[in-house]
N, C-alpha and C. Protein backbone atom coordinates (compact mmCIF):
# COMPACT_ATOMS: atom_id res chain seq x y z
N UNK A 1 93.77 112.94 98.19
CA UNK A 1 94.17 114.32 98.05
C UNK A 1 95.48 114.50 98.77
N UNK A 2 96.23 115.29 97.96
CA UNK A 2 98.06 115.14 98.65
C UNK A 2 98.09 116.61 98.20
N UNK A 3 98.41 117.70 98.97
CA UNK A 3 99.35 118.79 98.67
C UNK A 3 100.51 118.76 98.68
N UNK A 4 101.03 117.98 98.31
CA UNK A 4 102.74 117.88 97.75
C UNK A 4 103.73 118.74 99.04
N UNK A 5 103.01 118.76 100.02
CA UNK A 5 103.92 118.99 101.10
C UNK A 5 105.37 118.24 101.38
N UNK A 6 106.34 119.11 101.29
CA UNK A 6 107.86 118.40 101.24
C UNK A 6 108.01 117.08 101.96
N UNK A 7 107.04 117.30 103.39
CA UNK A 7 107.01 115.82 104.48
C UNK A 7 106.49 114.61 103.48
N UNK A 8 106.09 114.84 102.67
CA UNK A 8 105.36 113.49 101.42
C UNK A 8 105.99 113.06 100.83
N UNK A 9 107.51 113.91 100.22
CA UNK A 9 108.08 113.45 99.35
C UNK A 9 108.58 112.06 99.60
N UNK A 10 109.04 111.83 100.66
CA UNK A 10 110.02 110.49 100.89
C UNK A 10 109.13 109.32 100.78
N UNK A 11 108.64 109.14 101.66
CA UNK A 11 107.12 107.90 101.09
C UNK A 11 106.37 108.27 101.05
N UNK A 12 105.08 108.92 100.81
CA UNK A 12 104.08 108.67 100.14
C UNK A 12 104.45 108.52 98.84
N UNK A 13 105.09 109.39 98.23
CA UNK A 13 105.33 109.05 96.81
C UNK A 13 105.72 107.68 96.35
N UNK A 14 106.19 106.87 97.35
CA UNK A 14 106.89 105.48 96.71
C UNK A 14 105.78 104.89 97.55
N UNK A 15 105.43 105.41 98.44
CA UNK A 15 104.19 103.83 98.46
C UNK A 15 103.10 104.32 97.71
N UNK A 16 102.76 105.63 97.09
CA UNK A 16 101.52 105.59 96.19
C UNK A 16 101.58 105.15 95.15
N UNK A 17 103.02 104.81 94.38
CA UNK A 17 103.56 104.44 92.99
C UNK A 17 103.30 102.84 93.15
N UNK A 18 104.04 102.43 94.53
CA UNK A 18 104.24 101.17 94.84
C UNK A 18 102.89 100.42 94.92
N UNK A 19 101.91 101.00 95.22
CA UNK A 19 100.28 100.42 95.56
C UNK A 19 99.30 101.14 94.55
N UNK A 20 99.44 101.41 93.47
CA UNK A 20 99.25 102.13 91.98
C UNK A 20 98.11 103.35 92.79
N UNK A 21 98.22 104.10 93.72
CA UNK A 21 97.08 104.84 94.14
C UNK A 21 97.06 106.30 93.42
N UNK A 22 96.13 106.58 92.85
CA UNK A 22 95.64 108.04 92.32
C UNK A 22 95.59 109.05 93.22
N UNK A 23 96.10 110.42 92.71
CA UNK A 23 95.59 111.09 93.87
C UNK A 23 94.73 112.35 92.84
N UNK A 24 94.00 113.39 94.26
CA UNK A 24 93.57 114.56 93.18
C UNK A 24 94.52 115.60 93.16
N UNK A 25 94.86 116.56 92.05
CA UNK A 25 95.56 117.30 92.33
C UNK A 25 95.11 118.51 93.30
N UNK A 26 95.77 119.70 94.23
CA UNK A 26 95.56 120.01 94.82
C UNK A 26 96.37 121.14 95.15
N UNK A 27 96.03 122.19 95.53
CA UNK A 27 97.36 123.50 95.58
C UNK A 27 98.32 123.05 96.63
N UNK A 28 99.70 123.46 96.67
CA UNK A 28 100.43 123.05 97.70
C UNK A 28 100.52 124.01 99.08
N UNK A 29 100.04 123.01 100.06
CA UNK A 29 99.89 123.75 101.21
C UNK A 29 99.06 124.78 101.65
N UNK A 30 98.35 124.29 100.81
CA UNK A 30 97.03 125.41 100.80
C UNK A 30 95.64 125.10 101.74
N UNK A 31 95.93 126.30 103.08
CA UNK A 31 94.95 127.22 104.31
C UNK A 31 93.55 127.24 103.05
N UNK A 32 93.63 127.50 102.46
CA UNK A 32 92.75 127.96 101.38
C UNK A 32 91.43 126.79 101.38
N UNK A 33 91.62 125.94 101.05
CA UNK A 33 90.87 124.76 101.09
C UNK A 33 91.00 123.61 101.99
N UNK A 34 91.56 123.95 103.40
CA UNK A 34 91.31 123.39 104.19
C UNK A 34 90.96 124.05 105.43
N UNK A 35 89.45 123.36 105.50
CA UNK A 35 89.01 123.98 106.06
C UNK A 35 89.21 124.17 107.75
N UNK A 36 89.70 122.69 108.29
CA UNK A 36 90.19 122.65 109.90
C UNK A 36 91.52 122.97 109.92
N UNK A 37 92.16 124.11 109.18
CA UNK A 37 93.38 124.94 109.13
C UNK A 37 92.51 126.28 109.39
N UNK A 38 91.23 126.61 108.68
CA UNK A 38 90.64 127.89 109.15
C UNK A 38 90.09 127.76 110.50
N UNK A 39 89.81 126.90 111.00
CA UNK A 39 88.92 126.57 112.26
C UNK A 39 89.81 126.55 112.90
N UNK A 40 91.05 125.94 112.98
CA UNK A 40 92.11 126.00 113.54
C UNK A 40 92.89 127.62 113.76
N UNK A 41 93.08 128.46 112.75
CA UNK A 41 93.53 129.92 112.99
C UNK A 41 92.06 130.47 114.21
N UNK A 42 91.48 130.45 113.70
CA UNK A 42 90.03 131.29 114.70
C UNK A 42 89.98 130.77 115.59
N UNK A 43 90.30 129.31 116.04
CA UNK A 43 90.89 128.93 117.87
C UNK A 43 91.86 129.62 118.18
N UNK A 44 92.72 129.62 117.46
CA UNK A 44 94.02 130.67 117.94
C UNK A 44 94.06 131.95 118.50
N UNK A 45 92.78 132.50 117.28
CA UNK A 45 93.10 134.23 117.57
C UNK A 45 92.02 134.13 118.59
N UNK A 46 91.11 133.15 119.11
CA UNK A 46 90.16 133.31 119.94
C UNK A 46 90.87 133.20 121.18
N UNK A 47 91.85 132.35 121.34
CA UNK A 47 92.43 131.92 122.41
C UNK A 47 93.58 133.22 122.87
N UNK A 48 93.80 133.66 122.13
CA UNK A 48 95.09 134.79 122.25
C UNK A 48 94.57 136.33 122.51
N UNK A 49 93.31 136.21 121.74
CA UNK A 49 92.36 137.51 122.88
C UNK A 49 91.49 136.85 123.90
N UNK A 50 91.11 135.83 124.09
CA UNK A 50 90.54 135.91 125.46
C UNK A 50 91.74 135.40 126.75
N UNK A 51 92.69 134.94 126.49
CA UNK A 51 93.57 134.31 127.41
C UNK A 51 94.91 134.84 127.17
N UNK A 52 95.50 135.42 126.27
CA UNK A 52 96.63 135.95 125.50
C UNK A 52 97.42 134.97 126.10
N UNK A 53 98.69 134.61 126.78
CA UNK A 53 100.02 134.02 126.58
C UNK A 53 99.48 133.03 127.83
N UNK A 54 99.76 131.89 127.72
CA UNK A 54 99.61 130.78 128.87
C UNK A 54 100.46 129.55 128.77
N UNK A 55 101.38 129.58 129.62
CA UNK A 55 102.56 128.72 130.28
C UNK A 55 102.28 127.61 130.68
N UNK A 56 101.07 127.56 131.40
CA UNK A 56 100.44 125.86 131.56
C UNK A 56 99.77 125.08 130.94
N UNK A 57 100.60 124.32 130.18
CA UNK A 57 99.93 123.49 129.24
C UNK A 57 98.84 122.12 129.63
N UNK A 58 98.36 122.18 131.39
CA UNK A 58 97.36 121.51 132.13
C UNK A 58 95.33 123.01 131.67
N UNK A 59 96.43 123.85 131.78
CA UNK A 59 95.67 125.26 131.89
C UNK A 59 95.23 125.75 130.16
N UNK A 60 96.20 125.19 129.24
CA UNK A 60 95.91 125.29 127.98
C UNK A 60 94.94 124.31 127.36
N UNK A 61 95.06 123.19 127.88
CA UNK A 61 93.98 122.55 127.63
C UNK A 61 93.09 122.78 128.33
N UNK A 62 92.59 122.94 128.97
CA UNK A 62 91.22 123.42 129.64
C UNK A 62 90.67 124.28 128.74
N UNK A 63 91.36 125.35 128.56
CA UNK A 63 91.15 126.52 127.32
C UNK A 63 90.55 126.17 126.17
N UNK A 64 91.58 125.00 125.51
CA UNK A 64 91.25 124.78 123.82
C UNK A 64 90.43 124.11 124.04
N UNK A 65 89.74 122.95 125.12
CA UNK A 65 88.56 122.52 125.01
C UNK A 65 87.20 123.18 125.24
N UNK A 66 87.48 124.76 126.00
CA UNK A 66 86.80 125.02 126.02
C UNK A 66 85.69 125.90 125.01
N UNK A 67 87.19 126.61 124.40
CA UNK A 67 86.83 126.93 122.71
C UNK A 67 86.46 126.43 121.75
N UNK A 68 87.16 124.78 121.83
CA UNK A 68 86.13 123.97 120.93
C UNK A 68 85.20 123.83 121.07
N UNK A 69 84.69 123.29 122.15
CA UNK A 69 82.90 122.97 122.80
C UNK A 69 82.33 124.52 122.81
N UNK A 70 83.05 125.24 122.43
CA UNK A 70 82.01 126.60 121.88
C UNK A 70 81.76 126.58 120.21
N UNK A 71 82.33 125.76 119.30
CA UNK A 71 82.05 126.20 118.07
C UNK A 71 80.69 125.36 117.88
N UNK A 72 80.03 126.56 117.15
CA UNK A 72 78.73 126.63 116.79
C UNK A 72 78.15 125.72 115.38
N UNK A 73 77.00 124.91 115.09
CA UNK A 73 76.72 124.55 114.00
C UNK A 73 77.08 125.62 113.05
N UNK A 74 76.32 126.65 113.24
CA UNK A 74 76.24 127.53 111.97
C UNK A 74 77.90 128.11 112.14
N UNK A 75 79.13 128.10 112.55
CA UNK A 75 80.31 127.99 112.46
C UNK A 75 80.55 127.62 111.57
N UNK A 76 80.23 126.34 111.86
CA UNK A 76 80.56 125.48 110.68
C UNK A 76 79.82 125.28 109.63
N UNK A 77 78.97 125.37 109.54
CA UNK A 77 78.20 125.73 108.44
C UNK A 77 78.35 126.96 107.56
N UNK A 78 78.40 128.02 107.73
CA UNK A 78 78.97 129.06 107.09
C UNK A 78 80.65 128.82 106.05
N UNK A 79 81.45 127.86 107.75
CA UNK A 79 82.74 127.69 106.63
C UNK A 79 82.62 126.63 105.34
N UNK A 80 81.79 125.67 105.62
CA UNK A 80 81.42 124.76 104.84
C UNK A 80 80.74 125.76 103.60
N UNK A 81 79.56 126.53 103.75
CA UNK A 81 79.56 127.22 102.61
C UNK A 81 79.69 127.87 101.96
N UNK A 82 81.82 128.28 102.18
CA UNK A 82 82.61 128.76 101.47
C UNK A 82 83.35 128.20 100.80
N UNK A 83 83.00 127.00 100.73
CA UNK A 83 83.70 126.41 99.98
C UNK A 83 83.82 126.54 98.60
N UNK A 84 82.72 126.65 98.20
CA UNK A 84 82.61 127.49 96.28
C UNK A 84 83.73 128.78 96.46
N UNK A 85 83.07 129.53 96.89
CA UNK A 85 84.07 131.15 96.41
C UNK A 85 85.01 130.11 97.13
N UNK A 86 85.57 129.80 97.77
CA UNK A 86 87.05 128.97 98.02
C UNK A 86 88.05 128.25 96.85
N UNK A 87 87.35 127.68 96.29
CA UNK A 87 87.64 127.02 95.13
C UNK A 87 87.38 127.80 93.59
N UNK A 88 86.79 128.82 93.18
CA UNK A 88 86.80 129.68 92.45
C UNK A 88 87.81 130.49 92.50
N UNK A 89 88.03 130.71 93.97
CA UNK A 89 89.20 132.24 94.25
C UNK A 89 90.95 131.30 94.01
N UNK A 90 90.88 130.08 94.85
CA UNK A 90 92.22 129.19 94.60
C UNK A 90 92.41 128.85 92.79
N UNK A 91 91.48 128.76 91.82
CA UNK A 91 91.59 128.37 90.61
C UNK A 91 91.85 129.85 90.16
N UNK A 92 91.25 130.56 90.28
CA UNK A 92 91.75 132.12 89.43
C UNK A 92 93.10 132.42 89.57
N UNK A 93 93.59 132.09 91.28
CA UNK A 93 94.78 132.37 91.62
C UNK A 93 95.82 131.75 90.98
N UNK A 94 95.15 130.60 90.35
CA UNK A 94 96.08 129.41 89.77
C UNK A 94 96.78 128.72 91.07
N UNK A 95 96.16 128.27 92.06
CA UNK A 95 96.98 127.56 92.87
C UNK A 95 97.59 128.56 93.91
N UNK A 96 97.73 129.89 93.69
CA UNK A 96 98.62 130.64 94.49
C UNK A 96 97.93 131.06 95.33
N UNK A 97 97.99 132.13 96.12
CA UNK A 97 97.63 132.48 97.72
C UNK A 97 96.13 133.21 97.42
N UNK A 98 95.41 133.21 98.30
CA UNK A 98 94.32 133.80 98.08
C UNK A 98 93.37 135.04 99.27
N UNK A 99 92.43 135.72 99.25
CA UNK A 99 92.06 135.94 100.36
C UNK A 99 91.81 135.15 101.61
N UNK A 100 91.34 134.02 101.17
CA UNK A 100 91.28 133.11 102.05
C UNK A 100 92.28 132.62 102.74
């Protein structure tokens, strides 16, 4: 799976041609269907209301580990079973932006 992100163009494209590899197609740059890009925003906004602006990046990690070792099975489980309406809402859109 490749979202045709501009950073791909230079090699992947010539070593996927070069090593005959298939890919699936996939919207470009698309939050939408990936899902540790959503898990990733909700650390953010978690981190920016409970800690808002932090300068020590000894002190920032303490933080983001501590937010990670808070996400919950059913966290993840819930995002995992959005993945249908995820992929219904990205195909209607035709690839373009979505609620998600």
């Amino acid at each position: 799976v490749e979202d045709n992100a501009p950073g791909y163009k230079k090699f992947a494209v010539l070593s996927r041609r070069r090593n005959e590899v298939d890919t699936i197609d996939w919207p470009p740059q698309s939050p939408d269907l990936n899902l540790i890009e959503v898990l990733w925003r909700g650390i953010e906004t978690e981190l920016g209301q409970i800690y808002e602006r932090v300068e020590n990046v000894d002190i920032l990690i303490l933080m983001l580990q501590a937010v990670w070792a808070s996400i919950t099975e059913e966290r993840l489980s819930n995002l995992i079973a959005s993945m249908p309406n995820r992929l219904v809402a990205v195909i209607a859109a035709e690839g373009n932006a979505t609620k998600y």
